[in-house]
PDB file of N, CA and C in Angstrom:
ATOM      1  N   UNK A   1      -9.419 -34.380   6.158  1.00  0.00           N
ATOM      2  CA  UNK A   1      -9.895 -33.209   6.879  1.00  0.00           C
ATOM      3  C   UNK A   1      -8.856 -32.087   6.746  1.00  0.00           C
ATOM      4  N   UNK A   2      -9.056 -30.817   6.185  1.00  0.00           N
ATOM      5  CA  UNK A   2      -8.349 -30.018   6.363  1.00  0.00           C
ATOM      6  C   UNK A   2      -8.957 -28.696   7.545  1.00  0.00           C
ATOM      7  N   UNK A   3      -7.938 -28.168   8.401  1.00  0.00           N
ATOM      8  CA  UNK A   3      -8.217 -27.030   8.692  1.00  0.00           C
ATOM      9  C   UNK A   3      -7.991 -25.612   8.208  1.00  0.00           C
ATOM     10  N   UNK A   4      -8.282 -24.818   8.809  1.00  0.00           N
ATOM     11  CA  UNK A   4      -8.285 -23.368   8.038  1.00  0.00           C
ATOM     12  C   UNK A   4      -8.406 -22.690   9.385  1.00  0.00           C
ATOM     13  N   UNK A   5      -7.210 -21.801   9.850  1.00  0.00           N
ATOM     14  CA  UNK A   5      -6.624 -20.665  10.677  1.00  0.00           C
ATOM     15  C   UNK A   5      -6.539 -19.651  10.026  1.00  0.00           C
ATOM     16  N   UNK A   6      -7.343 -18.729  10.769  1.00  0.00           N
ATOM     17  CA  UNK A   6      -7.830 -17.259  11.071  1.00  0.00           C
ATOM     18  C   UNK A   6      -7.121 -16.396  11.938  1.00  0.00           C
ATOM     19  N   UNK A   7      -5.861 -16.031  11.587  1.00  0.00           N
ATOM     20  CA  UNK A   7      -5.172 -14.986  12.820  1.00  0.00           C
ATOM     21  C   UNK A   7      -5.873 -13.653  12.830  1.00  0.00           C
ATOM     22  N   UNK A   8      -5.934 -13.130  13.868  1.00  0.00           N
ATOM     23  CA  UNK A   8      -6.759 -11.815  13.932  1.00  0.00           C
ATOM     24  C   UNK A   8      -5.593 -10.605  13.253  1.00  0.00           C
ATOM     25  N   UNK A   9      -5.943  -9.617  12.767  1.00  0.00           N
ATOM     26  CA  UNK A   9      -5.249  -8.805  12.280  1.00  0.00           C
ATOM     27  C   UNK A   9      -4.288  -7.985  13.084  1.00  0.00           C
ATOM     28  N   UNK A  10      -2.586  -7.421  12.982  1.00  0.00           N
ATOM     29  CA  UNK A  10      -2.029  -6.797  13.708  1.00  0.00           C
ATOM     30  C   UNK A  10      -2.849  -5.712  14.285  1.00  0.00           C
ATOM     31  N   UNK A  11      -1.890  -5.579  15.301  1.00  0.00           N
ATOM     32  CA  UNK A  11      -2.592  -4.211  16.506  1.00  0.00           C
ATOM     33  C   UNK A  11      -1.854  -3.383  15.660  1.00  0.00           C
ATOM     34  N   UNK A  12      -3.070  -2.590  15.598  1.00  0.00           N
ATOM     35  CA  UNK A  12      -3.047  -1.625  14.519  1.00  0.00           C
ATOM     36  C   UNK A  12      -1.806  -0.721  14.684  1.00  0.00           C
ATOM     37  N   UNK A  13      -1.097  -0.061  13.740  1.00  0.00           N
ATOM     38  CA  UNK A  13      -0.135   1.352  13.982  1.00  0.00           C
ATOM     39  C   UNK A  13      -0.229   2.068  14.199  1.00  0.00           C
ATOM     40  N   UNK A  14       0.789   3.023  14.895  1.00  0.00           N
ATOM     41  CA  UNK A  14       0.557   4.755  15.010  1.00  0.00           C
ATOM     42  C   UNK A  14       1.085   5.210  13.569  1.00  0.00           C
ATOM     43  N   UNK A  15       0.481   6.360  13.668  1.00  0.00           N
ATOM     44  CA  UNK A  15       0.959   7.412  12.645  1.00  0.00           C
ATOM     45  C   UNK A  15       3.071   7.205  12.708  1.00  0.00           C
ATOM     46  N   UNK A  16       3.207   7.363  13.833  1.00  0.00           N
ATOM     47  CA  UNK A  16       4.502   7.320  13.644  1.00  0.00           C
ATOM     48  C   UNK A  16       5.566   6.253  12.944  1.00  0.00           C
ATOM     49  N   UNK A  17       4.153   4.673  13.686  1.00  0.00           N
ATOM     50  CA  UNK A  17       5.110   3.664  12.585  1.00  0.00           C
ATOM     51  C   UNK A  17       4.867   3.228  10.995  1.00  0.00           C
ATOM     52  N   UNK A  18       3.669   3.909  10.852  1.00  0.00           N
ATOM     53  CA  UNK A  18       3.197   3.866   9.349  1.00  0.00           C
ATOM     54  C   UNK A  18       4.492   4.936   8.420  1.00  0.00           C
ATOM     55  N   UNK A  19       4.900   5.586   9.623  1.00  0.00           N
ATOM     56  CA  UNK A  19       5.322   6.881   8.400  1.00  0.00           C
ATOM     57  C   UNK A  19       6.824   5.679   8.097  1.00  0.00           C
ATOM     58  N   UNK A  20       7.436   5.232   9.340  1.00  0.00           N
ATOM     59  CA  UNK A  20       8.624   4.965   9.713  1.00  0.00           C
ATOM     60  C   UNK A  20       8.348   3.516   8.563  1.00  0.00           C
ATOM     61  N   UNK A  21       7.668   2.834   8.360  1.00  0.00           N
ATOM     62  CA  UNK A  21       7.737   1.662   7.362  1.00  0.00           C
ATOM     63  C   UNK A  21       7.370   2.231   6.302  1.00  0.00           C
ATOM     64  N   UNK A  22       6.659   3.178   5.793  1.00  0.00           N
ATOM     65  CA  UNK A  22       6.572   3.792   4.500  1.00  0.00           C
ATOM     66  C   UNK A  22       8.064   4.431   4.115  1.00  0.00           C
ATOM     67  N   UNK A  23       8.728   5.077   5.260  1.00  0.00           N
ATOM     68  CA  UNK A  23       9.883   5.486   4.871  1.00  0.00           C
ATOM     69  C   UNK A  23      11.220   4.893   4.569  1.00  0.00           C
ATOM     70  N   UNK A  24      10.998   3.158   4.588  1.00  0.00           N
ATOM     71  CA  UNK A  24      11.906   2.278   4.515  1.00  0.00           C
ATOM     72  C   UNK A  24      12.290   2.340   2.895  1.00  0.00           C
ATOM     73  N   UNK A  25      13.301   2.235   2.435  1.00  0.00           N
ATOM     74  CA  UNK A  25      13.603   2.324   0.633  1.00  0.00           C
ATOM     75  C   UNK A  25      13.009   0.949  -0.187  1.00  0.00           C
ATOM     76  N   UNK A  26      12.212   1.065  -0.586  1.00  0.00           N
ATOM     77  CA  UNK A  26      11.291   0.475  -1.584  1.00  0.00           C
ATOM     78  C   UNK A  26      11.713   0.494  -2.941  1.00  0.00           C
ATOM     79  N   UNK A  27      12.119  -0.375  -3.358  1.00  0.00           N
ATOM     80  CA  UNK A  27      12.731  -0.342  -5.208  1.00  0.00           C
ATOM     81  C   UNK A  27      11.497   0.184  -5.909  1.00  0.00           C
ATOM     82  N   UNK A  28      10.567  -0.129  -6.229  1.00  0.00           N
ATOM     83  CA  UNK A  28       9.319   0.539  -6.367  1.00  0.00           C
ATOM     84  C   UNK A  28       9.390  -0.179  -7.786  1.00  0.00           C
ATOM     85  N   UNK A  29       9.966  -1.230  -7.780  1.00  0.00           N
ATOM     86  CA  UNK A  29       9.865  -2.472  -9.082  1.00  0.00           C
ATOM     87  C   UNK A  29       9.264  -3.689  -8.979  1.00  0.00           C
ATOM     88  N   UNK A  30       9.153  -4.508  -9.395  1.00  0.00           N
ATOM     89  CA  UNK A  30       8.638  -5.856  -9.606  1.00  0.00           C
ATOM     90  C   UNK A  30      10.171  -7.048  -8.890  1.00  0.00           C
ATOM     91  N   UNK A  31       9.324  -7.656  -8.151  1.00  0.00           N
ATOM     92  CA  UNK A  31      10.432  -8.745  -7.829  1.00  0.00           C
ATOM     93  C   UNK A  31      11.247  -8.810  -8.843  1.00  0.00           C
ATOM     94  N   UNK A  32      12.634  -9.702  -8.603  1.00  0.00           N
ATOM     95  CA  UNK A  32      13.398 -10.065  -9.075  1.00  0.00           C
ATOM     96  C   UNK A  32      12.928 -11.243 -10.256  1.00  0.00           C
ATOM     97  N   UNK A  33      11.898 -12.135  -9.262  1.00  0.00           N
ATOM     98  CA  UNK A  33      11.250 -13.460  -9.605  1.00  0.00           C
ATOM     99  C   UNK A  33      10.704 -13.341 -11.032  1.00  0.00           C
ATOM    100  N   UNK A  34      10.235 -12.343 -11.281  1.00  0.00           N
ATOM    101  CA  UNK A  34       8.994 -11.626 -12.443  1.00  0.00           C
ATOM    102  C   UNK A  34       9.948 -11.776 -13.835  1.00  0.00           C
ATOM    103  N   UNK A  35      11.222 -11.586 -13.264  1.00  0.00           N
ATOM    104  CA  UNK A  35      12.030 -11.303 -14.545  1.00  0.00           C
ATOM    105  C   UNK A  35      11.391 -10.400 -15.967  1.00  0.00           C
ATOM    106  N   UNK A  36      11.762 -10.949 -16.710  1.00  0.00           N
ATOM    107  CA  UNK A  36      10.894 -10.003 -18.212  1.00  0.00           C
ATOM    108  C   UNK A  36       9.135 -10.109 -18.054  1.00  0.00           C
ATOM    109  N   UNK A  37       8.766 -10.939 -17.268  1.00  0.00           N
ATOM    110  CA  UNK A  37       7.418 -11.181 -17.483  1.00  0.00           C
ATOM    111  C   UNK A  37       6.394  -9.749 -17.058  1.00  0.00           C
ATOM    112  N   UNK A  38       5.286  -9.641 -17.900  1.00  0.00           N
ATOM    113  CA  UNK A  38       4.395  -8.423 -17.488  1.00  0.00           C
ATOM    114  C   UNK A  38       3.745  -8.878 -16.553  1.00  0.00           C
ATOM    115  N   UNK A  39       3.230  -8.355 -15.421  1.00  0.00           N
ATOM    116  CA  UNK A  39       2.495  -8.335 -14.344  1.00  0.00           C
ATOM    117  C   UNK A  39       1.374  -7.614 -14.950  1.00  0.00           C
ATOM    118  N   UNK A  40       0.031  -8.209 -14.298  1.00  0.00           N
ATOM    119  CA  UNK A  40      -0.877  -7.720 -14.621  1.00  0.00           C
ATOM    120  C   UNK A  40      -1.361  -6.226 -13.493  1.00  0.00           C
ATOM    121  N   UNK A  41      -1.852  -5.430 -14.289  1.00  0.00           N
ATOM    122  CA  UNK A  41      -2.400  -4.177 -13.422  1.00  0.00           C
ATOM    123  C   UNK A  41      -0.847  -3.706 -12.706  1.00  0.00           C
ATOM    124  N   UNK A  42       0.362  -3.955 -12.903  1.00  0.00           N
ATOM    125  CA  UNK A  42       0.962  -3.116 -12.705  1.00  0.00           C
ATOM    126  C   UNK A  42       1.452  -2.044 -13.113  1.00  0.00           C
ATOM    127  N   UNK A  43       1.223  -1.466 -14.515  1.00  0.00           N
ATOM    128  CA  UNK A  43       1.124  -0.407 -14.715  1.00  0.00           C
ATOM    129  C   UNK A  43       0.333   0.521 -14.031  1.00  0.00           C
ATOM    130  N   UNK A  44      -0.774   0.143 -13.818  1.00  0.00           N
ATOM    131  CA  UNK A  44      -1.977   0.960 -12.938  1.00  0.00           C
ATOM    132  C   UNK A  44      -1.346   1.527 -11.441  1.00  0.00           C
ATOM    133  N   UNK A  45      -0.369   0.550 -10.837  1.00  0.00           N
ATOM    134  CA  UNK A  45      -0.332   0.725  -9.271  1.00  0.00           C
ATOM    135  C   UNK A  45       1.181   1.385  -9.387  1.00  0.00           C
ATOM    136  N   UNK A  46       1.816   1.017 -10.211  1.00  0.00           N
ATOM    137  CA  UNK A  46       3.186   1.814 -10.669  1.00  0.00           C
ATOM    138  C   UNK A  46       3.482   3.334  -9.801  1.00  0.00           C
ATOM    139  N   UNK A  47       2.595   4.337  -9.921  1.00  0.00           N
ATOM    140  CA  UNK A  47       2.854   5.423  -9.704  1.00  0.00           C
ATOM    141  C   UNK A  47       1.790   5.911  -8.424  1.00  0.00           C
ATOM    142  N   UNK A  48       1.258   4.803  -7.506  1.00  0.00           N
ATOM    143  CA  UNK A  48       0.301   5.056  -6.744  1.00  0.00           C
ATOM    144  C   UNK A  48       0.797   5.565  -5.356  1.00  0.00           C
ATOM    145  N   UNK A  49       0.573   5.564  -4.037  1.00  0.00           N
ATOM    146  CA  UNK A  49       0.809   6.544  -3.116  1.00  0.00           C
ATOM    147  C   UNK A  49      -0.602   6.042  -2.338  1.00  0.00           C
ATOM    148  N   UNK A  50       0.214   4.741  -0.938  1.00  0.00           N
ATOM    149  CA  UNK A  50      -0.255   4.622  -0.195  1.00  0.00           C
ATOM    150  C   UNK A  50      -0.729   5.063   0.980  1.00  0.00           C
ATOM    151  N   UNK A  51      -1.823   6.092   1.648  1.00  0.00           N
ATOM    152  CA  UNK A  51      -1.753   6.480   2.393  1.00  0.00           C
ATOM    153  C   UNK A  51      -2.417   6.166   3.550  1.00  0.00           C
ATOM    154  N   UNK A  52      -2.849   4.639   3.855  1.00  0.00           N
ATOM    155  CA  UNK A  52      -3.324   4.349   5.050  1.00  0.00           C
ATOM    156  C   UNK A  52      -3.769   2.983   5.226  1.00  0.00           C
ATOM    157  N   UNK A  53      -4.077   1.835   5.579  1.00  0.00           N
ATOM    158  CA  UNK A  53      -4.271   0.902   5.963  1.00  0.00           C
ATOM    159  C   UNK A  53      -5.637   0.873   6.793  1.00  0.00           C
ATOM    160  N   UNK A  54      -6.299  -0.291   6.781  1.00  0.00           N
ATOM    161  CA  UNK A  54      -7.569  -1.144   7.262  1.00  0.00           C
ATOM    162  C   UNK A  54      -8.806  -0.140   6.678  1.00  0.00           C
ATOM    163  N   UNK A  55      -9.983  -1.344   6.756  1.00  0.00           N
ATOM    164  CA  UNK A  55     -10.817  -0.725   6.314  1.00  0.00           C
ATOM    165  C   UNK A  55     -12.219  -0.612   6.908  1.00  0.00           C
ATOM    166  N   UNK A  56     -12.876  -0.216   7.083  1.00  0.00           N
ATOM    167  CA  UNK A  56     -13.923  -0.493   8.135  1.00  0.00           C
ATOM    168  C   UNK A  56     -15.370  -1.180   7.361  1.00  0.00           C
ATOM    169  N   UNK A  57     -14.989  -1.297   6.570  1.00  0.00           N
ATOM    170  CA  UNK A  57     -16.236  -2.342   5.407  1.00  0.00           C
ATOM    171  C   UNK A  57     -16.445  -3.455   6.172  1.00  0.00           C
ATOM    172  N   UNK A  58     -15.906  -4.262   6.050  1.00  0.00           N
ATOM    173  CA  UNK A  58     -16.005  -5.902   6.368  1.00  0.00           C
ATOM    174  C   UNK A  58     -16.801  -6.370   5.185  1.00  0.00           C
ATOM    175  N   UNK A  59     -16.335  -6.327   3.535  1.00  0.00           N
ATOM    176  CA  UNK A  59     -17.458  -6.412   2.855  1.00  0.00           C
ATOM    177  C   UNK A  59     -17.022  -8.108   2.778  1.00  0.00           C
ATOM    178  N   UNK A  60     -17.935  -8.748   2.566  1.00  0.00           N
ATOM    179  CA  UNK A  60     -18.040 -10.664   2.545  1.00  0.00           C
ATOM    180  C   UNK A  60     -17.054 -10.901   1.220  1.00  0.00           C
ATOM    181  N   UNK A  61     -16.822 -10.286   0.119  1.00  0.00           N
ATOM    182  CA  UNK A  61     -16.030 -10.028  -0.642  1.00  0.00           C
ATOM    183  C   UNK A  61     -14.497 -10.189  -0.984  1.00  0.00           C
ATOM    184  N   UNK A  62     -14.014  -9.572   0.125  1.00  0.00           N
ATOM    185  CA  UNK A  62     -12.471  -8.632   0.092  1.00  0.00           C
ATOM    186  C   UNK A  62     -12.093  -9.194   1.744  1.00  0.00           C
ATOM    187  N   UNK A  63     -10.629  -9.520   1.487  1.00  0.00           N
ATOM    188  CA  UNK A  63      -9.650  -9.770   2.469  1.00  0.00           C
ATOM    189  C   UNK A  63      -9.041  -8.757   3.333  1.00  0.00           C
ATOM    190  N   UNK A  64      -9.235  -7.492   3.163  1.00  0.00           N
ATOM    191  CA  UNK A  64      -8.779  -6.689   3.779  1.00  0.00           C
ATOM    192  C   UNK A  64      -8.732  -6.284   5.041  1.00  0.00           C
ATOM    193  N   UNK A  65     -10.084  -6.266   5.820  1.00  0.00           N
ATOM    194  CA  UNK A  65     -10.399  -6.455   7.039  1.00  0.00           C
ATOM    195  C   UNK A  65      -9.394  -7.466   7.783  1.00  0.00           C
ATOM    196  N   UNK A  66      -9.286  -8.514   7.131  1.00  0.00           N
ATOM    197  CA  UNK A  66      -8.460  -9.915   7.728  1.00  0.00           C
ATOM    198  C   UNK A  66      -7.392  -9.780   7.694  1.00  0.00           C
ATOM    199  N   UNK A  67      -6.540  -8.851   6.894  1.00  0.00           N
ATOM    200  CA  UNK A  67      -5.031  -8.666   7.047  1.00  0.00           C
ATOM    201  C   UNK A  67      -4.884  -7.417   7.839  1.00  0.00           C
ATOM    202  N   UNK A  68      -5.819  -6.629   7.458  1.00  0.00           N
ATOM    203  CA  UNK A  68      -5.040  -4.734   7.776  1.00  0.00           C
ATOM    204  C   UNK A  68      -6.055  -4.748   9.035  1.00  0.00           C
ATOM    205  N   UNK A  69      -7.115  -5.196   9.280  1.00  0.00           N
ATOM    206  CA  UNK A  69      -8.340  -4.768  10.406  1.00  0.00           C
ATOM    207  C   UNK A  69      -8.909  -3.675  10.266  1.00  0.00           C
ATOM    208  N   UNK A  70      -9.852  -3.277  11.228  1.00  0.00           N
ATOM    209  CA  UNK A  70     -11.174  -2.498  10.479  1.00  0.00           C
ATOM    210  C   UNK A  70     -10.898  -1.437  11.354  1.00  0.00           C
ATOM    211  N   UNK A  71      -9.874  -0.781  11.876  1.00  0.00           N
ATOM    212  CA  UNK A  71      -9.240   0.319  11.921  1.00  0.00           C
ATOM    213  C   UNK A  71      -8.167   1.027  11.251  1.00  0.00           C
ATOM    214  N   UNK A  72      -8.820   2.334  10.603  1.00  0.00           N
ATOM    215  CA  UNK A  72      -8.018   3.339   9.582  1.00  0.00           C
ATOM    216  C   UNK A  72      -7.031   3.599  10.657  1.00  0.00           C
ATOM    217  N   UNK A  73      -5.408   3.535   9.583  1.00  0.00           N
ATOM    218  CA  UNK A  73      -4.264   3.972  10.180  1.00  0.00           C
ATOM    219  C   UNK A  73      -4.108   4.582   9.228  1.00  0.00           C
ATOM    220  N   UNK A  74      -3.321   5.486   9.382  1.00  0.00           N
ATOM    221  CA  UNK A  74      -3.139   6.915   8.416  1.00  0.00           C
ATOM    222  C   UNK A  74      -1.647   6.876   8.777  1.00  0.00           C
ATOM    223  N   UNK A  75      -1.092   7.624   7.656  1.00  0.00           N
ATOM    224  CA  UNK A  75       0.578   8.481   7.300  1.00  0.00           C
ATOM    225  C   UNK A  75       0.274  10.010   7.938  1.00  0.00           C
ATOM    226  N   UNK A  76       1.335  10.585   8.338  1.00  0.00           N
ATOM    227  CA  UNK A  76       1.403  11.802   8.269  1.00  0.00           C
ATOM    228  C   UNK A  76       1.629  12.338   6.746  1.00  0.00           C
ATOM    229  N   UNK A  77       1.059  13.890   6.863  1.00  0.00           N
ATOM    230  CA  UNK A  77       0.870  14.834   5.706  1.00  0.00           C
ATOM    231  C   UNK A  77       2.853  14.944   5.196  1.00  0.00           C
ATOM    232  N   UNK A  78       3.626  14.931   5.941  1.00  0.00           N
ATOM    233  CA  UNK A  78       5.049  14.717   5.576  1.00  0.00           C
ATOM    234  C   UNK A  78       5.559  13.744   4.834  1.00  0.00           C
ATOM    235  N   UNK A  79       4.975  12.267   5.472  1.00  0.00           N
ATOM    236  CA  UNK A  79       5.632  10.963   4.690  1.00  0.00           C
ATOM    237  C   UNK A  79       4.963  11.229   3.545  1.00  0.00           C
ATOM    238  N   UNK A  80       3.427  11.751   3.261  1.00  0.00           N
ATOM    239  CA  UNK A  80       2.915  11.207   1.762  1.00  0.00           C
ATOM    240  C   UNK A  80       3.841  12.136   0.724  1.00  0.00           C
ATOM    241  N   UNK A  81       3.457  13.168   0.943  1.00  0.00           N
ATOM    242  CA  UNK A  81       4.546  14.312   0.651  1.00  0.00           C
ATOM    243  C   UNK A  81       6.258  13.794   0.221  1.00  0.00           C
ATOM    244  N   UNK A  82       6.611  13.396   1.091  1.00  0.00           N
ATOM    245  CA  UNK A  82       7.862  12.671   0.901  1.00  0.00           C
ATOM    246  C   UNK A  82       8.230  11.427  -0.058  1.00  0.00           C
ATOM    247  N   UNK A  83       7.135  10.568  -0.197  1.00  0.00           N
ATOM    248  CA  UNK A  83       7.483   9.705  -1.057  1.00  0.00           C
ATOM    249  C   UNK A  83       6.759  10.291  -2.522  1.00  0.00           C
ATOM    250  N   UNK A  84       5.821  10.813  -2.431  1.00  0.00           N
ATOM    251  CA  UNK A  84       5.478  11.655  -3.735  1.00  0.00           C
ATOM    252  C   UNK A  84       6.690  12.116  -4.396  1.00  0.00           C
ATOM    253  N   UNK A  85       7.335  13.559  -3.370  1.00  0.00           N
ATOM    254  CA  UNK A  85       8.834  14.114  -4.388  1.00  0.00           C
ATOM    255  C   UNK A  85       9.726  12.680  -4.687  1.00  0.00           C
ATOM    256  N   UNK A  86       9.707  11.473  -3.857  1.00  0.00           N
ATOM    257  CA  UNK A  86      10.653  10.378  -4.088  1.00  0.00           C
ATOM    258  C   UNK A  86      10.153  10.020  -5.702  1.00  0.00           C
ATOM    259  N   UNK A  87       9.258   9.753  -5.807  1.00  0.00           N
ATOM    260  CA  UNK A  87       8.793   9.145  -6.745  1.00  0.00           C
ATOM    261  C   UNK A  87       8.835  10.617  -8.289  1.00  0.00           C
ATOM    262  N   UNK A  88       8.496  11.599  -7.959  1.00  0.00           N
ATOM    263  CA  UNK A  88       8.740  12.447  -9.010  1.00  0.00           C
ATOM    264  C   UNK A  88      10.378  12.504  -9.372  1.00  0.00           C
ATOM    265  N   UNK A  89      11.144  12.365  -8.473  1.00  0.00           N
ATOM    266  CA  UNK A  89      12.536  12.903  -8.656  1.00  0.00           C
ATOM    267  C   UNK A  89      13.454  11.512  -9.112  1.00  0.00           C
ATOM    268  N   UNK A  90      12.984  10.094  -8.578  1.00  0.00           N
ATOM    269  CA  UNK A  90      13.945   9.153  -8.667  1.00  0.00           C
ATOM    270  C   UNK A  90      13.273   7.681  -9.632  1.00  0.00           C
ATOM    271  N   UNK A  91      12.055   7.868  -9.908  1.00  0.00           N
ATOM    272  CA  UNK A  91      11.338   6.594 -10.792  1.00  0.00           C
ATOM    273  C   UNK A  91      11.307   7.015 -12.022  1.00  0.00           C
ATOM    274  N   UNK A  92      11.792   6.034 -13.218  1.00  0.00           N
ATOM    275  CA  UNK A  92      12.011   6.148 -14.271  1.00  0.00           C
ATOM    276  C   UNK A  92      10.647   6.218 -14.921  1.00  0.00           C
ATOM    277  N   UNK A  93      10.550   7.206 -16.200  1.00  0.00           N
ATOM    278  CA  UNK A  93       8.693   6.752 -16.028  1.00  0.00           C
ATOM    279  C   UNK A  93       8.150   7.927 -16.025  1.00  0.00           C
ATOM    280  N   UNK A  94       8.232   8.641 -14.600  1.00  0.00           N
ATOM    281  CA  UNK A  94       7.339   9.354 -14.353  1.00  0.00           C
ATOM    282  C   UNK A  94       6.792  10.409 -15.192  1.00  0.00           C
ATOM    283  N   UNK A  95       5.814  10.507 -15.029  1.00  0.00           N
ATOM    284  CA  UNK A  95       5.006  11.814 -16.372  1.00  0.00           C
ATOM    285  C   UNK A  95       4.664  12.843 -15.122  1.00  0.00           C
ATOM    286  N   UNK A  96       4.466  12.739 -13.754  1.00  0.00           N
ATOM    287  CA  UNK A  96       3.858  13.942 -13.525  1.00  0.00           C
ATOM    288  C   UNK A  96       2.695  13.595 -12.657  1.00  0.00           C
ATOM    289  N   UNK A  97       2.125  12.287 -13.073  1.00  0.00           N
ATOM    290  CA  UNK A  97       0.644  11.845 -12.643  1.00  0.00           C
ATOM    291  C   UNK A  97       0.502  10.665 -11.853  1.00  0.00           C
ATOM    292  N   UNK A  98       0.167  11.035 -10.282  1.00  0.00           N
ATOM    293  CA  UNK A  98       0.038  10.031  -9.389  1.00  0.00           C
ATOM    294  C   UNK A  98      -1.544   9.450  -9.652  1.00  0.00           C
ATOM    295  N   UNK A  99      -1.093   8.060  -9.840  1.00  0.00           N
ATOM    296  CA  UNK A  99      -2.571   7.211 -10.636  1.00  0.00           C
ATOM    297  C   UNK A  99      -3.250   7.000  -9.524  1.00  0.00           C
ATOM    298  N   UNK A 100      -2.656   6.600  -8.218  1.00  0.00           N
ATOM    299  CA  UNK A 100      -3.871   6.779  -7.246  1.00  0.00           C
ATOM    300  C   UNK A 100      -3.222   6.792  -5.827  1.00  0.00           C
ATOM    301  N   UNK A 101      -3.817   7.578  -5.062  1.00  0.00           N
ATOM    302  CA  UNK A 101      -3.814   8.456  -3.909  1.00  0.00           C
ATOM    303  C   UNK A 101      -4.963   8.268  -2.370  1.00  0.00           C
ATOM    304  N   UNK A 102      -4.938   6.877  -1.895  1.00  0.00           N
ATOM    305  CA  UNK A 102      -5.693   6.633  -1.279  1.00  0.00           C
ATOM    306  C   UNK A 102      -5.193   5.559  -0.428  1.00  0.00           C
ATOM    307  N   UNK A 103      -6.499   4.514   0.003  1.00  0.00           N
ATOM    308  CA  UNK A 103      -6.229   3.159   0.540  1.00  0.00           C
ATOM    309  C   UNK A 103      -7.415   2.592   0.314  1.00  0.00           C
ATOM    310  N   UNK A 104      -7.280   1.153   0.530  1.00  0.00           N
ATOM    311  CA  UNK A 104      -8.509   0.336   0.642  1.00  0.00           C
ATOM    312  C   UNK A 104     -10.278   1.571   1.561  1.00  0.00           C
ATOM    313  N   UNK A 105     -10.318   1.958   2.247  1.00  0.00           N
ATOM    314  CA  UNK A 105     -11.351   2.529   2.785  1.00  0.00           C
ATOM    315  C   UNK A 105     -11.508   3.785   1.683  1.00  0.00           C
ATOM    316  N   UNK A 106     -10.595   4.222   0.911  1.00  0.00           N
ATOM    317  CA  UNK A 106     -10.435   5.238   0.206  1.00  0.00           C
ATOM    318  C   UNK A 106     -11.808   4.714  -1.071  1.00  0.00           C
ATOM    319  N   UNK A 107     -11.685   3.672  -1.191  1.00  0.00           N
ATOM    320  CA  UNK A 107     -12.672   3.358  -2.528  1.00  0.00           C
ATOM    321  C   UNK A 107     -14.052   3.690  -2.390  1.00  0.00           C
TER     322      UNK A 107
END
């Protein structure tokens, strides 16, 4: 017999602590673990720009609901802003072009 536990998703964030954990320094690399190996679809997410958490779908599909919950938490217009110039000024790479600019509810 195995079981299977369902924790309900954190109480959601304020704007203030989304900005305050977005603003924590992020290597904005691949684990250590990965070593030389390619990750798949990380080129794609490389240059992306998270701006909010949960989703209000609940599609039968996708896990998201179950980790983030089905309330949109949003960044302030400052943090996105802020890690954008981070990412233009300090990631090796960059061309110029943020590949994507959203969140899960964003799709």
């Amino acid at each position: 017999e195995v079981d299977v536990w369902f924790n309900p998703p954190p109480i959601p964030m304020t704007t203030d602590e989304m900005d305050y954990v977005f603003g924590m320094p992020y290597a904005r690399v691949p684990h250590p673990a990965y070593g030389k190996e390619k990750i798949p679809a990380y080129d794609m997410i490389r240059f992306s720009v998270n701006i909010m958490r949960g989703c209000f779908g609940g599609c039968t599909f996708c896990s998201i609901t179950e980790h983030e919950g089905r309330i949109i938490q949003n960044r302030s217009e400052e943090s996105i802003i802020r890690e954008i110039e981070e990412i233009r000024d300090k990631v090796p790479g960059f061309t110029g072009v943020i590949s994507d600019l959203g969140g899960p509810t964003a799709n």
